[in-house]
N, C-alpha and C. Protein backbone atom coordinates (compact mmCIF):
# COMPACT_ATOMS: atom_id res chain seq x y z
N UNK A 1 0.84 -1.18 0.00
CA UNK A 1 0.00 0.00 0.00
C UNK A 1 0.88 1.24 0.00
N UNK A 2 0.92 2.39 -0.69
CA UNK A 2 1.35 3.32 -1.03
C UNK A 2 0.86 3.98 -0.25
N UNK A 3 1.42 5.20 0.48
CA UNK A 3 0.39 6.63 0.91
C UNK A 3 0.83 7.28 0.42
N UNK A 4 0.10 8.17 -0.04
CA UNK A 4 0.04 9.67 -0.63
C UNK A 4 -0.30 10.62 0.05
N UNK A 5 0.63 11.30 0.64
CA UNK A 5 0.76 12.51 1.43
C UNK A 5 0.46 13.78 0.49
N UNK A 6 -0.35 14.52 0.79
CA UNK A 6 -0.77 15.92 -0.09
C UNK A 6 -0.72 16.92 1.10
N UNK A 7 0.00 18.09 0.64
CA UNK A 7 0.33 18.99 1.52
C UNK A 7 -1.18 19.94 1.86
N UNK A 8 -1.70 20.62 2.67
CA UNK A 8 -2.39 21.68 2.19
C UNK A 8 -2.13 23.03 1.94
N UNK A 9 -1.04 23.30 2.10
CA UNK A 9 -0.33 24.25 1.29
C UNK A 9 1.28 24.56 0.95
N UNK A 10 1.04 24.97 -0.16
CA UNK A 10 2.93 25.18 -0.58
C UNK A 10 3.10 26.73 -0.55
N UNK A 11 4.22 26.70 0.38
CA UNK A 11 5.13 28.22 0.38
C UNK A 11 6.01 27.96 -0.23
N UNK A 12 6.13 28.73 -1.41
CA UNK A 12 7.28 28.84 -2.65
C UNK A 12 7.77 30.01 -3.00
N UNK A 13 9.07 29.54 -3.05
CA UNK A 13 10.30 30.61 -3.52
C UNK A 13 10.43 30.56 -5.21
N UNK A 14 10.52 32.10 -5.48
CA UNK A 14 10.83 31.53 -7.27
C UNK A 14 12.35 31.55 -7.58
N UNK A 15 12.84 32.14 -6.83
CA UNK A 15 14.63 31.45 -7.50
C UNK A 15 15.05 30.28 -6.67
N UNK A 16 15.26 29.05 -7.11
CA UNK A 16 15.19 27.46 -6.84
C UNK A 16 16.69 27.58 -7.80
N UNK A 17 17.30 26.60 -7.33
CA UNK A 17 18.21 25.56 -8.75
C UNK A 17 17.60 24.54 -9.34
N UNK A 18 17.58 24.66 -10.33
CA UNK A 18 16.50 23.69 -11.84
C UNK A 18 15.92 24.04 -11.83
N UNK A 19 14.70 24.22 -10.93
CA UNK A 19 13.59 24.28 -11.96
C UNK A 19 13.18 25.82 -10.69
N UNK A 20 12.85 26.71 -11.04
CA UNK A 20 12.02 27.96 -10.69
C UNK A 20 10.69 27.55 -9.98
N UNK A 21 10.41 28.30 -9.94
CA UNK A 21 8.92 28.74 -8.84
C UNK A 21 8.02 28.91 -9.99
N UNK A 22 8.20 29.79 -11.34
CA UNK A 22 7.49 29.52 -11.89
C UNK A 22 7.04 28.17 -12.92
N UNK A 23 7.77 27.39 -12.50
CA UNK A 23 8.40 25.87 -13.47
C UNK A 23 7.49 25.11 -12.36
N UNK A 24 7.06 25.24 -11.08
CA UNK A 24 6.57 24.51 -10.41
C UNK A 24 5.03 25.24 -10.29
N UNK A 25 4.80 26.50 -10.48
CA UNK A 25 3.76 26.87 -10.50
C UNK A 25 3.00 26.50 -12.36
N UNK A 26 3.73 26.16 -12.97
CA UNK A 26 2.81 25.61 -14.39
C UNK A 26 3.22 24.26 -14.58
N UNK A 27 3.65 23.79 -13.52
CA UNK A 27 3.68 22.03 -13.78
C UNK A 27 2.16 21.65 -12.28
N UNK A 28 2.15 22.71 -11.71
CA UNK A 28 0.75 22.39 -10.71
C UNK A 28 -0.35 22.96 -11.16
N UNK A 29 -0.68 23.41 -12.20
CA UNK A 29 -1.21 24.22 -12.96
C UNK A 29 -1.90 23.24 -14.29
N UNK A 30 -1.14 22.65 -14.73
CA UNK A 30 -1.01 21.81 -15.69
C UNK A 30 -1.71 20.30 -14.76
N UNK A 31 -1.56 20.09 -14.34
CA UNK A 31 -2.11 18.65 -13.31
C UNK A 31 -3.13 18.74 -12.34
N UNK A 32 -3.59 20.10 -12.64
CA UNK A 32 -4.79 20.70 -11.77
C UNK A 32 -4.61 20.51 -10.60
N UNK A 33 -3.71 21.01 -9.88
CA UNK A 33 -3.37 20.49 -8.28
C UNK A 33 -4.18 21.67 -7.93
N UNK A 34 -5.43 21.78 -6.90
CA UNK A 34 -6.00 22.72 -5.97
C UNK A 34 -5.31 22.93 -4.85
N UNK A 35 -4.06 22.75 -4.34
CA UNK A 35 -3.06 23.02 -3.23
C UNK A 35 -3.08 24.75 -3.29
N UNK A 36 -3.49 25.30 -2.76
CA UNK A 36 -2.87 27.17 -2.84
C UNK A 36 -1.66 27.10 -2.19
N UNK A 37 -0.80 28.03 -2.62
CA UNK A 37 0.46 28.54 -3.04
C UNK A 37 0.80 29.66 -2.92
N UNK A 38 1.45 29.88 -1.72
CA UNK A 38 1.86 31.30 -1.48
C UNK A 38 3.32 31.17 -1.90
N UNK A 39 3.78 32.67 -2.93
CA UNK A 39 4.87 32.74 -3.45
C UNK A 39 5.70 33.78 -2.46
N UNK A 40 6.98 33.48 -2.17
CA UNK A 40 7.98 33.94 -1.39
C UNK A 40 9.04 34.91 -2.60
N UNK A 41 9.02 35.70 -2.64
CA UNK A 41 9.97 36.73 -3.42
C UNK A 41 10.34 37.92 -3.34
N UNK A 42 12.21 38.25 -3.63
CA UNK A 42 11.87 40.05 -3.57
C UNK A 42 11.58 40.47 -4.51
N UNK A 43 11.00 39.89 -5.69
CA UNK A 43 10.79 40.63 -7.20
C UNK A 43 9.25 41.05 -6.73
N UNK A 44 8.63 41.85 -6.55
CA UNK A 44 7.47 42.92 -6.62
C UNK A 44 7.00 43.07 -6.99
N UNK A 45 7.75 43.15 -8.80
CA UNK A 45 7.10 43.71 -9.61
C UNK A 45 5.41 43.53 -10.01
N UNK A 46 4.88 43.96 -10.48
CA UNK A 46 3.70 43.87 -11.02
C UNK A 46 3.61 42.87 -11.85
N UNK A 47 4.23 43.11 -12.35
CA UNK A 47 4.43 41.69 -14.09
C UNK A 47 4.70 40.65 -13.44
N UNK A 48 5.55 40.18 -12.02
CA UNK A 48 5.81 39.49 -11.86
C UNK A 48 4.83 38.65 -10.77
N UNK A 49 4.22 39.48 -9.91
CA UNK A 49 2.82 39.29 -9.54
C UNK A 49 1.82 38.54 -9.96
N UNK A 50 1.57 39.51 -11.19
CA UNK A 50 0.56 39.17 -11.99
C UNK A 50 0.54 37.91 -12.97
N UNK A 51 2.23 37.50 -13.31
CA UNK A 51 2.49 35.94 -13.75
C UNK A 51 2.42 34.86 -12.90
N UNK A 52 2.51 35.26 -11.64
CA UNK A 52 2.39 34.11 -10.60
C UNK A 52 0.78 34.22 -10.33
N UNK A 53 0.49 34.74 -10.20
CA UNK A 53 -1.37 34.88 -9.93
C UNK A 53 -2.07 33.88 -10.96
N UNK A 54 -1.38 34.81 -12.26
CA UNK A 54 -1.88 33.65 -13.49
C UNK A 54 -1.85 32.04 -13.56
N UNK A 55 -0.41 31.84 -12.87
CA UNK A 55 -0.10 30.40 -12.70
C UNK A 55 -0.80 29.68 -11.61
N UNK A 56 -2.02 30.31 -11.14
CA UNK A 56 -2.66 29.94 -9.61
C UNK A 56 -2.28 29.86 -8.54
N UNK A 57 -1.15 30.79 -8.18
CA UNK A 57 -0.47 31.42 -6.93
C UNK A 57 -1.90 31.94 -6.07
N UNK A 58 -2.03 31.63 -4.84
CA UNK A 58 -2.96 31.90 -4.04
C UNK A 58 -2.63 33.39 -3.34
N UNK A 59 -1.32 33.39 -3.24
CA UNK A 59 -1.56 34.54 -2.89
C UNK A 59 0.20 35.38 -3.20
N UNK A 60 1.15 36.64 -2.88
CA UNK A 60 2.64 36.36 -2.93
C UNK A 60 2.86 37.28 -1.87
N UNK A 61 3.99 36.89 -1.58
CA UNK A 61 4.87 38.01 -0.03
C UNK A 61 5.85 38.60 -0.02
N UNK A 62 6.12 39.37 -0.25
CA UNK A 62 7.65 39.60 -0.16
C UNK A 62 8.76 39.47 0.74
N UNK A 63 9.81 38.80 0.31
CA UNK A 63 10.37 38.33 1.04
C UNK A 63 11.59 39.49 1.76
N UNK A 64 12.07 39.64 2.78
CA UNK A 64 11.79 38.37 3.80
C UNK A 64 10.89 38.72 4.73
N UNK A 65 10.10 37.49 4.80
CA UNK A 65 8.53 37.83 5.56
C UNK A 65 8.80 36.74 6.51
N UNK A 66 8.42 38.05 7.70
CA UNK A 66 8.21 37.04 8.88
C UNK A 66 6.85 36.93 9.16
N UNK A 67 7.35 36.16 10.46
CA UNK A 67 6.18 34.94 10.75
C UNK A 67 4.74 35.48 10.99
N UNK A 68 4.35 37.00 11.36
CA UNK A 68 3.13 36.99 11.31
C UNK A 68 2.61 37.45 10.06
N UNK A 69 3.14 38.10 8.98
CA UNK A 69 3.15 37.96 8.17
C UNK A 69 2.38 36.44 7.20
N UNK A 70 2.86 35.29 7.30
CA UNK A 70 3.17 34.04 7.24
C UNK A 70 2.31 33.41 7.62
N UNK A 71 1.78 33.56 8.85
CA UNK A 71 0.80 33.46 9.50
C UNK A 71 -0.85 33.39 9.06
N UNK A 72 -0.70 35.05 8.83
CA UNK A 72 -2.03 35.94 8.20
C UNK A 72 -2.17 35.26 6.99
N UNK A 73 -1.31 35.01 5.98
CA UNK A 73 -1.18 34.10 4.55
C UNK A 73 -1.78 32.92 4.74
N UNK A 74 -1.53 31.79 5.78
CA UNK A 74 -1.88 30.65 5.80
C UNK A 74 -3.20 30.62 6.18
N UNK A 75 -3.39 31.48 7.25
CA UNK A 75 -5.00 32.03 7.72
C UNK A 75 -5.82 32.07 6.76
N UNK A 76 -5.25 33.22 5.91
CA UNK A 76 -6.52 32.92 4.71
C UNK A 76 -6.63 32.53 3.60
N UNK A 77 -5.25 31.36 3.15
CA UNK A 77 -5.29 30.78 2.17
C UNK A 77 -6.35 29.28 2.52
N UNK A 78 -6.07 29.00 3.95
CA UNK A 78 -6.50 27.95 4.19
C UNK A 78 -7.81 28.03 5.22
N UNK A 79 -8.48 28.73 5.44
CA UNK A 79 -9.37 29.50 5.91
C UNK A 79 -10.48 30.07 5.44
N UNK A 80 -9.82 30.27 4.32
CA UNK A 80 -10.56 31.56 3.35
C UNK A 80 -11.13 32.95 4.42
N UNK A 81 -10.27 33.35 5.11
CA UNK A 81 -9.89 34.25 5.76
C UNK A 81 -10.78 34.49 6.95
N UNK A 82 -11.71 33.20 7.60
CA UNK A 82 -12.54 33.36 8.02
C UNK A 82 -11.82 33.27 9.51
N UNK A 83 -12.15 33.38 10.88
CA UNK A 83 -11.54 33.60 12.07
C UNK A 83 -11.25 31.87 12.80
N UNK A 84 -10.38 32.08 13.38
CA UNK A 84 -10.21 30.68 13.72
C UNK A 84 -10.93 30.52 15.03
């Protein structure tokens, strides 16, 4: 018997070695994974935002984000922001 462990959520960085953040956000994208995905980055930009959003990024932070920060993210990615 196999188990299959599924996370309920991924905190992701987009500069990785091999494969990027965005290489993992359109390979979960592509396989219809419903996991939300908070992206960890100092890129800001808008464009760059707005490509991770596209790729079904749940939500992004800039890094470096602490923990309540981190917190508030998981709250309402996994929550849907409702009070615990």
């Amino acid at each position: 018997m196999q188990l299959l462990l599924v996370p309920d959520c991924i905190i992701l960085d987009l500069l990785m070695p091999e494969l990027d953040g965005f290489g993992v956000l359109e390979a979960l994208k592509q396989k219809g994974s419903k996991i939300p995905v908070i992206v960890l980055s100092a890129d800001i930009q808008d464009s760059v935002r707005e490509q991770c959003l596209g790729l079904g990024a749940a939500m992004m932070l800039q890094k470096p984000a602490k923990a309540p920060k981190i917190l508030e993210a998981l709250d309402q990615v996994l929550n849907k922001g409702e009070s615990l």
